[in-house]
C-alpha atoms as a PDB file:
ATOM      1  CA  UNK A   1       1.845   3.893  -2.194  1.00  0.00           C
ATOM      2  CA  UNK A   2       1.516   4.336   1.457  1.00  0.00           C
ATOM      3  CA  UNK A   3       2.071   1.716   4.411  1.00  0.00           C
ATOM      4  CA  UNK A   4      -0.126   2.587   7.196  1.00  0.00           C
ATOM      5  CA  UNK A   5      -0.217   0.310  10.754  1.00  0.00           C
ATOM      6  CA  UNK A   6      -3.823   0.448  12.305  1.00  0.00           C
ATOM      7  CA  UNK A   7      -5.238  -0.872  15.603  1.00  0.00           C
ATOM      8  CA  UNK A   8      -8.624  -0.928  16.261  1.00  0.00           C
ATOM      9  CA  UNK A   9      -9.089   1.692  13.646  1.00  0.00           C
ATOM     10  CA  UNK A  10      -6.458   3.842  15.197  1.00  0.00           C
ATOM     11  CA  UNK A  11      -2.925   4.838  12.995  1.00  0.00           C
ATOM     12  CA  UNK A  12      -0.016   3.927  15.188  1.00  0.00           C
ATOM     13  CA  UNK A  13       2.554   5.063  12.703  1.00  0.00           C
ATOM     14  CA  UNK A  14       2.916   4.711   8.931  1.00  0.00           C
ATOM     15  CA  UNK A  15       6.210   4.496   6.809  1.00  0.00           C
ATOM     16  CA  UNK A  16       7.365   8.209   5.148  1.00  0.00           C
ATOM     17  CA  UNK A  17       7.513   7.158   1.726  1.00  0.00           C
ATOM     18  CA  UNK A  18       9.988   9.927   0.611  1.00  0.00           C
ATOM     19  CA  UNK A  19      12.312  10.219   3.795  1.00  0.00           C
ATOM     20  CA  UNK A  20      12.067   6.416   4.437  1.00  0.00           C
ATOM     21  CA  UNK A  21      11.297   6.585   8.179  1.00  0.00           C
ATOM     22  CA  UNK A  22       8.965   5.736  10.287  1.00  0.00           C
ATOM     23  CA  UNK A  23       6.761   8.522  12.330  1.00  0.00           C
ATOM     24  CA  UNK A  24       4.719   7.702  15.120  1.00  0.00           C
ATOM     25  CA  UNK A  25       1.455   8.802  15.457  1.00  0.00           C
ATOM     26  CA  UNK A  26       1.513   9.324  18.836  1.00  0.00           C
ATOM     27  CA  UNK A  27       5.804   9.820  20.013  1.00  0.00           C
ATOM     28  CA  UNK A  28       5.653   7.492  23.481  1.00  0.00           C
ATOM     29  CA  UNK A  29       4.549   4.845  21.212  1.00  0.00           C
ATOM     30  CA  UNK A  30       8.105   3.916  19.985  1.00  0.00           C
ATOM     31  CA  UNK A  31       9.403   3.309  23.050  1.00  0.00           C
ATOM     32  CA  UNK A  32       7.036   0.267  23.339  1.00  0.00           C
ATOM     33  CA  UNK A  33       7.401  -1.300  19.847  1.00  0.00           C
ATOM     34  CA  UNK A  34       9.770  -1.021  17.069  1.00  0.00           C
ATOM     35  CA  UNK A  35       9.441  -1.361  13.302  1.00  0.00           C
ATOM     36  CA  UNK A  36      11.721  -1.774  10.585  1.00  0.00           C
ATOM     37  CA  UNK A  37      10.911   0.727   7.574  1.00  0.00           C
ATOM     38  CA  UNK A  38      13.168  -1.167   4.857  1.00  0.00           C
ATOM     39  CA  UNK A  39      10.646  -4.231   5.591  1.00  0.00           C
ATOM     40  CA  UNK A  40       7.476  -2.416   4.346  1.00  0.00           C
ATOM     41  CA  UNK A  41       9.489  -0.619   1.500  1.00  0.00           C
ATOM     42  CA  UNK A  42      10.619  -4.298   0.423  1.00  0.00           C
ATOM     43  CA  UNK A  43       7.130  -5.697   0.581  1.00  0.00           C
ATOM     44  CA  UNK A  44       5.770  -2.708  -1.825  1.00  0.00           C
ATOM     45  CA  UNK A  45       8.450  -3.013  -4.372  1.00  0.00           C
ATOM     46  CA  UNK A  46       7.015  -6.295  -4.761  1.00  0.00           C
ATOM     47  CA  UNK A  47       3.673  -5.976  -4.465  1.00  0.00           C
ATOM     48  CA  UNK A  48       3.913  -3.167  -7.098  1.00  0.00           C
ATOM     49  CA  UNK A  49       6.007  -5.586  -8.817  1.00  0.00           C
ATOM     50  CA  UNK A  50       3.475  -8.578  -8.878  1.00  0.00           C
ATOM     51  CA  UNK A  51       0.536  -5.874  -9.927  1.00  0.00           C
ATOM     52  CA  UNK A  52       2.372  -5.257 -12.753  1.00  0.00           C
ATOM     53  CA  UNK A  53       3.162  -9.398 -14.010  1.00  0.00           C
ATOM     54  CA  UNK A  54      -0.664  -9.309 -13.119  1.00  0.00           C
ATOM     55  CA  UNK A  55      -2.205  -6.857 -15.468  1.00  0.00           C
ATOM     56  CA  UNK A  56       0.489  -7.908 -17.905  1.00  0.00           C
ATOM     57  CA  UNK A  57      -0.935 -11.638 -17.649  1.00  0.00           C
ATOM     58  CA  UNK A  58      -4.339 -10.957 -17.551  1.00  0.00           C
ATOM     59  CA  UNK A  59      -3.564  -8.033 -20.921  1.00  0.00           C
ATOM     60  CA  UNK A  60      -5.955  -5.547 -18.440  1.00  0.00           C
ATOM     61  CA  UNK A  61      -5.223  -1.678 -19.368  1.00  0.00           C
ATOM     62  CA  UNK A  62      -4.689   0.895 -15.946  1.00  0.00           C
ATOM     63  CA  UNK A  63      -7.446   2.927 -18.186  1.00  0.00           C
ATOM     64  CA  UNK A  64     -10.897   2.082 -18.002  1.00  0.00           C
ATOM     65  CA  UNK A  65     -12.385   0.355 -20.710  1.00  0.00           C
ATOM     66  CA  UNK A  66     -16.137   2.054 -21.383  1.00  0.00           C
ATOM     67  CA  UNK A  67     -18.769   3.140 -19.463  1.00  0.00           C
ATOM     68  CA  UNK A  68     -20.840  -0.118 -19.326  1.00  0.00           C
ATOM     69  CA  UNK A  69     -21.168  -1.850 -16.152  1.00  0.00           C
ATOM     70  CA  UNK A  70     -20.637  -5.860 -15.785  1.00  0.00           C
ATOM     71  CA  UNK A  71     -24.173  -6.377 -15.904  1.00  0.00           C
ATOM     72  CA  UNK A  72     -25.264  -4.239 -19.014  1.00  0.00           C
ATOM     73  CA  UNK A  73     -26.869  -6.599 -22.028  1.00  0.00           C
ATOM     74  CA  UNK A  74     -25.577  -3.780 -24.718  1.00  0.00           C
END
């Protein structure tokens, strides 16, 4: 996963997944705004989580299942 933060189609700064920091896009930046990287790293472990209860509910593989398309009478 990857936690990016965007204005007006521009990356500010995203989260460093493997050294758990934030970088900056552009350095001057955090001198204006701060951000809390165990925050996003909390709010992936459970959005992974509730992807998983998900496909689990709903008994959907990760794999796809054929090469028909909704739509296809056959």
């Amino acid at each position: 996963g990857q936690y990016t933060h965007e204005f007006d189609g521009d990356e500010e700064f995203y989260l460093g997944l493997e050294k758990k920091e934030t970088v900056w896009r552009l350095p001057g930046l955090s001198t204006f705004a701060t951000f809390d990287p165990q925050s996003a790293l909390r709010n992936l472990a459970i959005t992974k989580q509730n992807l998983n209860i998900l496909i689990k509910s709903f008994n959907y593989t990760a794999a796809t299942n054929g090469m028909c398309l909704p739509f296809c009478l056959s």
